[in-house]
N, C-alpha and C. Protein backbone atom coordinates (compact mmCIF):
# COMPACT_ATOMS: atom_id res chain seq x y z
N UNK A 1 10.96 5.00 -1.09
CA UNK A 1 9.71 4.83 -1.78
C UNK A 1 9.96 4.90 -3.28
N UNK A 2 9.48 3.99 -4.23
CA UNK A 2 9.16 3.89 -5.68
C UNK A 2 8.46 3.50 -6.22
N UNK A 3 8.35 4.30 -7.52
CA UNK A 3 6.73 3.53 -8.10
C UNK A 3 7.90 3.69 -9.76
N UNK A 4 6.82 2.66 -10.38
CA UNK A 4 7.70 2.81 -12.33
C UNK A 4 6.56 3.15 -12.87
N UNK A 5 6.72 3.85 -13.98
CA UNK A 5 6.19 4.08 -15.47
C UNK A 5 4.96 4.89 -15.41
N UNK A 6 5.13 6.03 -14.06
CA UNK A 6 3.81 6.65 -13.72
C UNK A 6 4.40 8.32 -13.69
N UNK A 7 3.49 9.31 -14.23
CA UNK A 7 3.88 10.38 -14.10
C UNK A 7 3.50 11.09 -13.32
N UNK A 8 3.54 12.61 -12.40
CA UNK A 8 3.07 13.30 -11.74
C UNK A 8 1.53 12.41 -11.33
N UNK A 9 0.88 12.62 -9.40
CA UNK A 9 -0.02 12.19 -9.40
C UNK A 9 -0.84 13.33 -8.49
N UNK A 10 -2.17 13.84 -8.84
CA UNK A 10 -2.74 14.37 -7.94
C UNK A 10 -4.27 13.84 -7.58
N UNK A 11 -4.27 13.13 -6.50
CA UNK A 11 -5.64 12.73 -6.38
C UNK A 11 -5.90 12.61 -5.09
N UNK A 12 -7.22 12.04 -4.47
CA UNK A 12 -7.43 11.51 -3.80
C UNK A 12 -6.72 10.74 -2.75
N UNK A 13 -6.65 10.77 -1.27
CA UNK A 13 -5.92 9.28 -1.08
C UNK A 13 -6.79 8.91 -0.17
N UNK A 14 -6.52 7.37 0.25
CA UNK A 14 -7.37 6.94 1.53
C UNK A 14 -6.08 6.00 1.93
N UNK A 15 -6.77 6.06 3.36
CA UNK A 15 -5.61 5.35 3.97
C UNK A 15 -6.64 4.48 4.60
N UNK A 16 -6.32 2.75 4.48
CA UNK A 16 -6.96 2.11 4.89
C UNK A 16 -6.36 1.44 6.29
N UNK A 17 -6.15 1.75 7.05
CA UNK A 17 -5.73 1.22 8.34
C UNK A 17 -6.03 -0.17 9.26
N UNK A 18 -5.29 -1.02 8.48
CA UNK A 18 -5.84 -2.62 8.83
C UNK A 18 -5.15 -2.76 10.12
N UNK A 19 -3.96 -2.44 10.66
CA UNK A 19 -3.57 -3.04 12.00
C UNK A 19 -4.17 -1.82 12.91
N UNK A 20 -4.91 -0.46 13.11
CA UNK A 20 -5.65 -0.50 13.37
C UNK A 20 -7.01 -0.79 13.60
N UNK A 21 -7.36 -1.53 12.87
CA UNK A 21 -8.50 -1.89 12.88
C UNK A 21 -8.67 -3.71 13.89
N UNK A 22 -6.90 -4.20 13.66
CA UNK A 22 -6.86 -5.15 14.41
C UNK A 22 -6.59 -4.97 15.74
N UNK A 23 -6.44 -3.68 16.13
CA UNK A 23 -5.89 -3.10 17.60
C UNK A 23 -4.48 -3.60 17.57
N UNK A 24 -3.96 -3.45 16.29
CA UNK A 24 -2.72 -3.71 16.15
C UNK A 24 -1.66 -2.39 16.40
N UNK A 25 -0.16 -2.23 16.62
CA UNK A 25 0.31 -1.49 16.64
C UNK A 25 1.72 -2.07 15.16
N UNK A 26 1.65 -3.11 15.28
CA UNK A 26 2.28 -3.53 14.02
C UNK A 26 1.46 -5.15 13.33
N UNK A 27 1.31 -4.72 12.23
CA UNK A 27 0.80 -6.79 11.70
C UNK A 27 1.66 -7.72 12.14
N UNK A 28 1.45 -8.86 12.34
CA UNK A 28 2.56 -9.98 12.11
C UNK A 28 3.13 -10.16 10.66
N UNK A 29 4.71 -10.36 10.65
CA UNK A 29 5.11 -11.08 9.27
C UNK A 29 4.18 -12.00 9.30
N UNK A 30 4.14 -12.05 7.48
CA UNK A 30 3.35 -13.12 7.15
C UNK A 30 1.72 -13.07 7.16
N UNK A 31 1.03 -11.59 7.95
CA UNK A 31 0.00 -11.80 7.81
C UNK A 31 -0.77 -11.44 6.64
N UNK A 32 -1.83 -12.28 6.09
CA UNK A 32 -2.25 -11.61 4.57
C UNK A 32 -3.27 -11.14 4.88
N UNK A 33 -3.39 -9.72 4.50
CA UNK A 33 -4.47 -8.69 4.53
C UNK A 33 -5.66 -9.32 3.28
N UNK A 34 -7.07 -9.64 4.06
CA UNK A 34 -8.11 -10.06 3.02
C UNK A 34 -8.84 -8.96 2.74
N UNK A 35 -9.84 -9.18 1.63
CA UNK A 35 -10.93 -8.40 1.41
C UNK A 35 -11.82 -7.47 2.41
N UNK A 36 -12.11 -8.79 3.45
CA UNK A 36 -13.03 -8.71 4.69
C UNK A 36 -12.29 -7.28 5.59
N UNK A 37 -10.96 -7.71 5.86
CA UNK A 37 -10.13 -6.66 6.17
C UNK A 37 -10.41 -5.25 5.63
N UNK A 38 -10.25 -5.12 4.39
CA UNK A 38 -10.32 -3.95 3.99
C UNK A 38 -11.38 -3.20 4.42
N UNK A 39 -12.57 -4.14 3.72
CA UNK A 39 -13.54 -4.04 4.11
C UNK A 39 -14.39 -2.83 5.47
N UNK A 40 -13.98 -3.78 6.47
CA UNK A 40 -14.61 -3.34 7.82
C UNK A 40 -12.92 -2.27 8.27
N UNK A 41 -12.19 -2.07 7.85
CA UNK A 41 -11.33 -1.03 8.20
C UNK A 41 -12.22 -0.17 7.56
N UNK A 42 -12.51 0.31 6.46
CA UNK A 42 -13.43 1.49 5.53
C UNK A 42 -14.34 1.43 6.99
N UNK A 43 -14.90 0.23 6.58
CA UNK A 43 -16.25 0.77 7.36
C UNK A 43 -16.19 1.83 8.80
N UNK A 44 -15.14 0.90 9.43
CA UNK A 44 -14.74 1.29 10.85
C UNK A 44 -14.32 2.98 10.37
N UNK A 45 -13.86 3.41 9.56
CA UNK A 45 -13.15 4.70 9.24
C UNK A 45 -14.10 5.75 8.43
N UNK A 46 -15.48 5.33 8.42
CA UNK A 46 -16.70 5.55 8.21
C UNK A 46 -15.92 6.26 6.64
N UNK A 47 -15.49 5.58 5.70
CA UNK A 47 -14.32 5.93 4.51
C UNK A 47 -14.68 4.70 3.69
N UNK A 48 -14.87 5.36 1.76
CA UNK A 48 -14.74 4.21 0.81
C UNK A 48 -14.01 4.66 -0.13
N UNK A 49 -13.56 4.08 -1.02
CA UNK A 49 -12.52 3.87 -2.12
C UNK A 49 -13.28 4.69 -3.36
N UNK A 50 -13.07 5.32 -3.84
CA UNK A 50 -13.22 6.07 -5.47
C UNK A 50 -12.47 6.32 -6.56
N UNK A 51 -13.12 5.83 -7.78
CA UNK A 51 -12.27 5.69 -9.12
C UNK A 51 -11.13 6.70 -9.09
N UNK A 52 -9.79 6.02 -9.34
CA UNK A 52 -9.14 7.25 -9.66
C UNK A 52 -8.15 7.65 -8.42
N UNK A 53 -8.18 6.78 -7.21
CA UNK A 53 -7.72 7.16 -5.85
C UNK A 53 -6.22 6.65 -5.29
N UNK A 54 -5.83 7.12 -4.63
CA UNK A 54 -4.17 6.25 -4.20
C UNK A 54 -5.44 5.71 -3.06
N UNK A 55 -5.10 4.95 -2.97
CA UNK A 55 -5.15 3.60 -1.93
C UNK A 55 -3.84 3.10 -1.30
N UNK A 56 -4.09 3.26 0.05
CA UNK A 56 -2.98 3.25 0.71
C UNK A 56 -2.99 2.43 2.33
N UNK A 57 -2.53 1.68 2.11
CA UNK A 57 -2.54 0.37 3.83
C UNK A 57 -1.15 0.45 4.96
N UNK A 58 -2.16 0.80 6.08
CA UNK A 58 -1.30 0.53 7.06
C UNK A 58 -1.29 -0.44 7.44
N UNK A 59 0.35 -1.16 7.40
CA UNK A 59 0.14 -2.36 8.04
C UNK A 59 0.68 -2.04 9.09
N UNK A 60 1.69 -0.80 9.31
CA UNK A 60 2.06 -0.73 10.92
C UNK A 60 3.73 -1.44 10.67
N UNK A 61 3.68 -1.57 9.36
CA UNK A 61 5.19 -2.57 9.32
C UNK A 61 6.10 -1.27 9.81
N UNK A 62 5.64 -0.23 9.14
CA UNK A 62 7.13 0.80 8.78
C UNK A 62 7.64 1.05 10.19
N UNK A 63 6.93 1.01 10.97
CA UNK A 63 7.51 0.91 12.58
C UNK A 63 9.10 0.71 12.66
N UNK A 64 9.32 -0.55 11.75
CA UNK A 64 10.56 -1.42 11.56
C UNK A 64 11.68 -0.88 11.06
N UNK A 65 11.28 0.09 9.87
CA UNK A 65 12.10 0.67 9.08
C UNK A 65 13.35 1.75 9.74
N UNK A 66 14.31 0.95 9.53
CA UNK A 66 15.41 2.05 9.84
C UNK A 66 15.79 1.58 11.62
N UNK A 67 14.81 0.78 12.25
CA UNK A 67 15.17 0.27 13.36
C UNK A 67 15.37 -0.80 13.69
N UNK A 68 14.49 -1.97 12.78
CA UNK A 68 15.03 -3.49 12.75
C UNK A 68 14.70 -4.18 11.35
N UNK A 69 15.96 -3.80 10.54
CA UNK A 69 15.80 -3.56 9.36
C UNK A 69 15.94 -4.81 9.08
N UNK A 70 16.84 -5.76 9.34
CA UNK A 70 16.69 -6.95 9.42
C UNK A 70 15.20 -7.74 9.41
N UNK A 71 14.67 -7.14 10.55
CA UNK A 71 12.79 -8.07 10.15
C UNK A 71 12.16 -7.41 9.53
N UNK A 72 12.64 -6.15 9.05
CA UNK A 72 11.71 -5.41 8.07
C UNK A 72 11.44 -6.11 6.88
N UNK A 73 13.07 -6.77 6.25
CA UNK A 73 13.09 -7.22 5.05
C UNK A 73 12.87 -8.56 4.95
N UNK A 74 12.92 -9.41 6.28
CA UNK A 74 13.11 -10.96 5.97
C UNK A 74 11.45 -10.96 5.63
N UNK A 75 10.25 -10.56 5.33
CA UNK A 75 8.93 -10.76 4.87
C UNK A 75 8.25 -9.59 5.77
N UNK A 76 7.05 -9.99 5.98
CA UNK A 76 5.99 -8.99 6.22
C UNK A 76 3.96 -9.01 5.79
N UNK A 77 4.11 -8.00 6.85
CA UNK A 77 2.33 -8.88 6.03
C UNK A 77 1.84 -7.69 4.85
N UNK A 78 0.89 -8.02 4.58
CA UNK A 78 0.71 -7.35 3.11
C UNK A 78 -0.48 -7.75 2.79
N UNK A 79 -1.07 -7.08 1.58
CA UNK A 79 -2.75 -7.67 0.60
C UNK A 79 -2.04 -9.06 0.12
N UNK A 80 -2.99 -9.81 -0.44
CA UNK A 80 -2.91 -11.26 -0.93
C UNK A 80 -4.18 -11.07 -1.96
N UNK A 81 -3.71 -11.70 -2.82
CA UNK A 81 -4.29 -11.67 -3.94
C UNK A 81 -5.91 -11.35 -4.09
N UNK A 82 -6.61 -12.07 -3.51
CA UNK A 82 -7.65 -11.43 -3.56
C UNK A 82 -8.25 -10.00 -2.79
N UNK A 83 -7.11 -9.77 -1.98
CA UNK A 83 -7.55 -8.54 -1.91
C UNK A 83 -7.50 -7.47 -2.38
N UNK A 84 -5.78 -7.89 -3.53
CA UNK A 84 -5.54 -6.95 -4.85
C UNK A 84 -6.16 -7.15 -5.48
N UNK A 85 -7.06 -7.80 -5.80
CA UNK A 85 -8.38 -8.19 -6.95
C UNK A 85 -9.65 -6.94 -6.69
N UNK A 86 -9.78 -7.23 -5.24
CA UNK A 86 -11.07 -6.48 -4.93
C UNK A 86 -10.57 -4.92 -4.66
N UNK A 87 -9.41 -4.52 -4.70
CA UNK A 87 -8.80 -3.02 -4.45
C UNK A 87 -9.11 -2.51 -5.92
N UNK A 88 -8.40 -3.18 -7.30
CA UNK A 88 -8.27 -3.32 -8.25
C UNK A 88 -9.56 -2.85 -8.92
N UNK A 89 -10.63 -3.70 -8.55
CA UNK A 89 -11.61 -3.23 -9.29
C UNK A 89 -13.01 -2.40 -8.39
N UNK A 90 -12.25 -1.62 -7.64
CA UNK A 90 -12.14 -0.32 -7.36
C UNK A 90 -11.94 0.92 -8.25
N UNK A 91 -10.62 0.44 -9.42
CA UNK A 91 -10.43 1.68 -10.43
C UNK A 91 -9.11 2.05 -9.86
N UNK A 92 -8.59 2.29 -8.10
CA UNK A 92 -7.54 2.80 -8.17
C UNK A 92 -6.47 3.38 -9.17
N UNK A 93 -5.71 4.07 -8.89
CA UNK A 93 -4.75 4.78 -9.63
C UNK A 93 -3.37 4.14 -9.04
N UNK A 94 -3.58 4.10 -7.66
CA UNK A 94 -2.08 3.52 -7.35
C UNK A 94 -2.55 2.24 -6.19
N UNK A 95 -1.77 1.74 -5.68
CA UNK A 95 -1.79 0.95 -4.29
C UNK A 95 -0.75 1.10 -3.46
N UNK A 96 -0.55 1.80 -2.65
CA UNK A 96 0.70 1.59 -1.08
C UNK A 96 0.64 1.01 -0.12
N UNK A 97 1.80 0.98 0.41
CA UNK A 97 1.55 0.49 1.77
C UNK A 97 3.33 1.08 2.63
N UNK A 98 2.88 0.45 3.60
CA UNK A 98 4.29 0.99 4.82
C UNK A 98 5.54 -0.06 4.51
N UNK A 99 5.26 -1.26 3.96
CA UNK A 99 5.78 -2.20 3.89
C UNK A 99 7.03 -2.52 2.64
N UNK A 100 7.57 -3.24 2.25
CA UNK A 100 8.72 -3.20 1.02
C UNK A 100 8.09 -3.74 -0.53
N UNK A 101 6.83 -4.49 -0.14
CA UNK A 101 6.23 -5.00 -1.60
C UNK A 101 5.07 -4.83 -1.66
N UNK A 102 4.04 -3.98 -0.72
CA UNK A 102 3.01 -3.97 -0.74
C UNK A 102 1.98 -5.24 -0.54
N UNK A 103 2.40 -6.36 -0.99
CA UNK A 103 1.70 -7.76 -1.25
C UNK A 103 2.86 -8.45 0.38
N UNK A 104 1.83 -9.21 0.96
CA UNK A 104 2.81 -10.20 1.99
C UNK A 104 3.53 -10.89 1.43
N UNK A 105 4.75 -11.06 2.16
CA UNK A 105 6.21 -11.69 2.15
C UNK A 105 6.21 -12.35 3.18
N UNK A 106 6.89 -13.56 2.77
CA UNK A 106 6.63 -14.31 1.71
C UNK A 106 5.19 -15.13 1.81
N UNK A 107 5.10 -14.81 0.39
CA UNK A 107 3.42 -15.32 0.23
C UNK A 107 3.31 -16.72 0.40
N UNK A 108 1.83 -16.92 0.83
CA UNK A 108 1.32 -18.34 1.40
C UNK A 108 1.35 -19.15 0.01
N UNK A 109 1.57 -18.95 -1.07
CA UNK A 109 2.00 -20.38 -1.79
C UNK A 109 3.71 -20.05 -2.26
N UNK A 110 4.06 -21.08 -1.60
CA UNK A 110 5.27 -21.16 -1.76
C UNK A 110 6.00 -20.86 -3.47
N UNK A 111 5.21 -21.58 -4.38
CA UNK A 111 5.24 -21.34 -6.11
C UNK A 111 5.22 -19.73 -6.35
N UNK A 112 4.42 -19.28 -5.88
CA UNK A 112 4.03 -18.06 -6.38
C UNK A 112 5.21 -16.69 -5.99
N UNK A 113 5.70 -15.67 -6.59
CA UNK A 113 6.48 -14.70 -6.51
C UNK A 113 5.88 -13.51 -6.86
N UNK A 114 6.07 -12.87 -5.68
CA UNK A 114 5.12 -11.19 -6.21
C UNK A 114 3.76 -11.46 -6.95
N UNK A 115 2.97 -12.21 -6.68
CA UNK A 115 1.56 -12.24 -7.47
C UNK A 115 0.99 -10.43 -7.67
N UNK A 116 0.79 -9.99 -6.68
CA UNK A 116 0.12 -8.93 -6.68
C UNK A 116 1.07 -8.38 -7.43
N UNK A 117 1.97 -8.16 -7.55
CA UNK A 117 2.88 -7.32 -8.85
C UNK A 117 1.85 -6.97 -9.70
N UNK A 118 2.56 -8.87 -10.07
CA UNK A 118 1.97 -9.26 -11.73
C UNK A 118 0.50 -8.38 -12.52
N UNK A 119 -0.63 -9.34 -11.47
CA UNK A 119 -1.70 -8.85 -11.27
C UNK A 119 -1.96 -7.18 -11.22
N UNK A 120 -1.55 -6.26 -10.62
CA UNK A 120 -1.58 -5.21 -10.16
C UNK A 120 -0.95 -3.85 -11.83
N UNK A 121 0.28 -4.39 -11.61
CA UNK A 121 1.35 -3.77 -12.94
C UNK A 121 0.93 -4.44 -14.04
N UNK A 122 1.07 -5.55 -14.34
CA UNK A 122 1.39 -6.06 -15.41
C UNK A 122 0.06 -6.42 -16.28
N UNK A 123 -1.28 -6.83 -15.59
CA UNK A 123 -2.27 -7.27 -16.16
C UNK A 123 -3.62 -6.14 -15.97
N UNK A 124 -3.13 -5.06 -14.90
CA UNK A 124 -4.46 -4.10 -14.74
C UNK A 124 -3.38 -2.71 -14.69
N UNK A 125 -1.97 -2.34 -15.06
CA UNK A 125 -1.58 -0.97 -15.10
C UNK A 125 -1.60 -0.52 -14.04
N UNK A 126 -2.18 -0.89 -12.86
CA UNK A 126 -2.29 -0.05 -11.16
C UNK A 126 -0.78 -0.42 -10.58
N UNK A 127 -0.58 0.87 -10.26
CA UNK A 127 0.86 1.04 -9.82
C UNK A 127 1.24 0.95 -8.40
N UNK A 128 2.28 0.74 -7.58
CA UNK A 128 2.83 0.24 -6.68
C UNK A 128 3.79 1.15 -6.30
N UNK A 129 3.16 1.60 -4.55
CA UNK A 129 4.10 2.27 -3.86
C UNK A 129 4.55 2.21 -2.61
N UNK A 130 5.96 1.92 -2.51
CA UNK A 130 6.19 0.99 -1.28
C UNK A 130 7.09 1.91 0.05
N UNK A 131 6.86 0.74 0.76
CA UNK A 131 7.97 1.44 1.87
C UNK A 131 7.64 2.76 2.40
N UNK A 132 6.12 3.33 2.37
CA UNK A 132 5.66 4.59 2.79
C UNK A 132 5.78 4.51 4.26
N UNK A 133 5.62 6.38 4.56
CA UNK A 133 5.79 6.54 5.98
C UNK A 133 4.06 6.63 6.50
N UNK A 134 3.72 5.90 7.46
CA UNK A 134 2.16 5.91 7.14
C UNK A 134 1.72 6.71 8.86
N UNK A 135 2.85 6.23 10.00
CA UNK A 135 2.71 6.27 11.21
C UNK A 135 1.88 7.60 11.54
N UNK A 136 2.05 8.67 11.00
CA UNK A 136 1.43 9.72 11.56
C UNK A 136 0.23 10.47 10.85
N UNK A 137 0.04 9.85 9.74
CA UNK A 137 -1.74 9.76 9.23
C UNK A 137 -2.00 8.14 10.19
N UNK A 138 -1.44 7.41 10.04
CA UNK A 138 -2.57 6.54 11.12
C UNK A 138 -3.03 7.06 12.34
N UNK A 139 -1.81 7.47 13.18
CA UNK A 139 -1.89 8.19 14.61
C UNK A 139 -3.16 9.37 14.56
N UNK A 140 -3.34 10.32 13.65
CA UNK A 140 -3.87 11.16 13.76
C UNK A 140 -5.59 10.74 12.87
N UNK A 141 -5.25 9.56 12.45
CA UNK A 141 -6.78 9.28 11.99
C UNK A 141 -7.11 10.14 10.85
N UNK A 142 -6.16 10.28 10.31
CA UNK A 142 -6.38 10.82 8.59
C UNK A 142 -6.84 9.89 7.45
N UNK A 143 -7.78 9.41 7.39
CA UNK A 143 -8.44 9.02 6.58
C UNK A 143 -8.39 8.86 4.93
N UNK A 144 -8.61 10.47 5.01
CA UNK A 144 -8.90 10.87 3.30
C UNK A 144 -8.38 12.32 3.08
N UNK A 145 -7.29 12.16 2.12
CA UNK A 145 -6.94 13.71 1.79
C UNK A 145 -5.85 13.85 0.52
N UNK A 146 -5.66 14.45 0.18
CA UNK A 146 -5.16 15.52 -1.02
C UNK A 146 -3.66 14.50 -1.36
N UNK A 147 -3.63 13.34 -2.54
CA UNK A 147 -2.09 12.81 -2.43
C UNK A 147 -1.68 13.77 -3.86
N UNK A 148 -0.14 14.19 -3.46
CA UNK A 148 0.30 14.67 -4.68
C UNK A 148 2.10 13.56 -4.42
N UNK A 149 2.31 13.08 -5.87
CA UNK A 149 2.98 12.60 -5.73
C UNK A 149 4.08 12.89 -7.56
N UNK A 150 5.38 13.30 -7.30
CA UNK A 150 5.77 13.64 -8.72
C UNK A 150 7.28 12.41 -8.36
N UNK A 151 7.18 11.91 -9.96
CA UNK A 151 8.60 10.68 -9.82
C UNK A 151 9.54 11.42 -10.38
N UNK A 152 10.87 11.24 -10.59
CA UNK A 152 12.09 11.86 -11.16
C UNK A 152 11.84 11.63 -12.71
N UNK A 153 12.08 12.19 -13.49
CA UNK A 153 12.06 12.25 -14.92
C UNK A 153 12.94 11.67 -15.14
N UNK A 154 13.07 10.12 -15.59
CA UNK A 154 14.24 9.50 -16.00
C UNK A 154 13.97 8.75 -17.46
N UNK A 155 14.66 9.10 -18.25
CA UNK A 155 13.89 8.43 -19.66
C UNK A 155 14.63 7.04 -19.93
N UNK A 156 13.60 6.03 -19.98
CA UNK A 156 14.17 4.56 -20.14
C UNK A 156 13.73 4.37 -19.01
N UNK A 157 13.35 4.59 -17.61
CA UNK A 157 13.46 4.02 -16.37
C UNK A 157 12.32 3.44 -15.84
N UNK A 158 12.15 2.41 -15.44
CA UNK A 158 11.14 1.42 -14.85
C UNK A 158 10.63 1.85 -13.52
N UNK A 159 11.13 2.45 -12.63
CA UNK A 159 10.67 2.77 -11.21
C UNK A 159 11.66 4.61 -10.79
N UNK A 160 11.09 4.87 -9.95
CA UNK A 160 11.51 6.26 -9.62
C UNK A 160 11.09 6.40 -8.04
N UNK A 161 12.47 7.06 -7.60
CA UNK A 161 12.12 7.56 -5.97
C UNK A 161 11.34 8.80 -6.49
N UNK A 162 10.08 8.37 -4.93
CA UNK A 162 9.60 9.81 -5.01
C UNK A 162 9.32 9.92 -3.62
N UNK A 163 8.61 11.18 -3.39
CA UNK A 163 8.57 12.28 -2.22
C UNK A 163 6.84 11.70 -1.89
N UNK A 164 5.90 10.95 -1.95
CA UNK A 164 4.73 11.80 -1.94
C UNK A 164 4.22 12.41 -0.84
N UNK A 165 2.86 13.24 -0.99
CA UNK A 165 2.84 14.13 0.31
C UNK A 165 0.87 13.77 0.64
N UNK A 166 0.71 13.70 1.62
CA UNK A 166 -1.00 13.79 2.10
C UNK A 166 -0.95 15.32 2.62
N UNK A 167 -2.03 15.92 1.94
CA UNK A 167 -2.25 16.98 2.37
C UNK A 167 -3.93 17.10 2.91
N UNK A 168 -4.13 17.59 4.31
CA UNK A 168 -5.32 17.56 4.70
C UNK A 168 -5.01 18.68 5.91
């Protein structure tokens, strides 16, 4: 897991659980998580988003991690742009997911590279945290609770492993 250019975090988190909400146990590569998605996962999780919050998506990818690491990395599903739009102006503090870029791999326009980056880091400051372990707040239906998250103090450094923790 890494995030860049962010210091100690204590807030809020929600975990938005989209491949539960699809009666999924993992997304398909390639699938792009929409608005609508988000959406009716909150709803379904009787849970909404507040200024200031880690925002955090299960896609059910991390399943993969460490066991078929190979399809972990060849893509994956993820938010797509407009749904980093509508997370975004939310206020969030951060965005995660279980997955390696947070945004689906590889994205449906072939031109385009890391949009949600761009968008996310570069044009609104909301930071990016990947490759989380999500399986056992999904399993247990943890919703909403306590994220504390601290990066390594590295001076000059763009991204940092960190630990974070849900506490509920």
């Amino acid at each position: 897991m890494g995030v860049g250019g962010i210091g100690t975090v204590f807030t809020r988190g929600v975990l938005i659980n989209v491949a539960g909400l699809k009666g999924q146990h993992t997304l398909p590569m390639g699938y792009e998580i929409t608005p609508d998605d988000l959406q009716q996962a909150l709803q379904r999780q009787n849970t909404r988003i507040e200024r200031a919050d880690a925002v955090i998506i299960n896609t059910g990818w991390g399943h993969l991690w460490g066991t078929e690491n190979a399809q972990y990395v060849r893509g994956c599903p993820g938010i797509g742009i407009t749904a980093a739009e509508w997370i975004i102006r939310q206020e969030p503090v951060l965005i995660g997911s279980d997955n390696w870029p947070v945004e689906v791999a590889p994205n449906p326009d072939r031109n385009a590279n890391l949009p949600v980056h761009q968008i996310a880091l570069a044009v609104h400051g909301v930071h990016l945290l990947e490759n989380m372990k999500l399986d056992e707040l999904a399993e247990q239906r943890v919703y909403e609770f306590c994220f504390i998250m601290q990066p390594l103090k590295i001076a000059g450094a763009t991204g940092s492993t960190v630990a974070p923790s849900a506490v509920f």
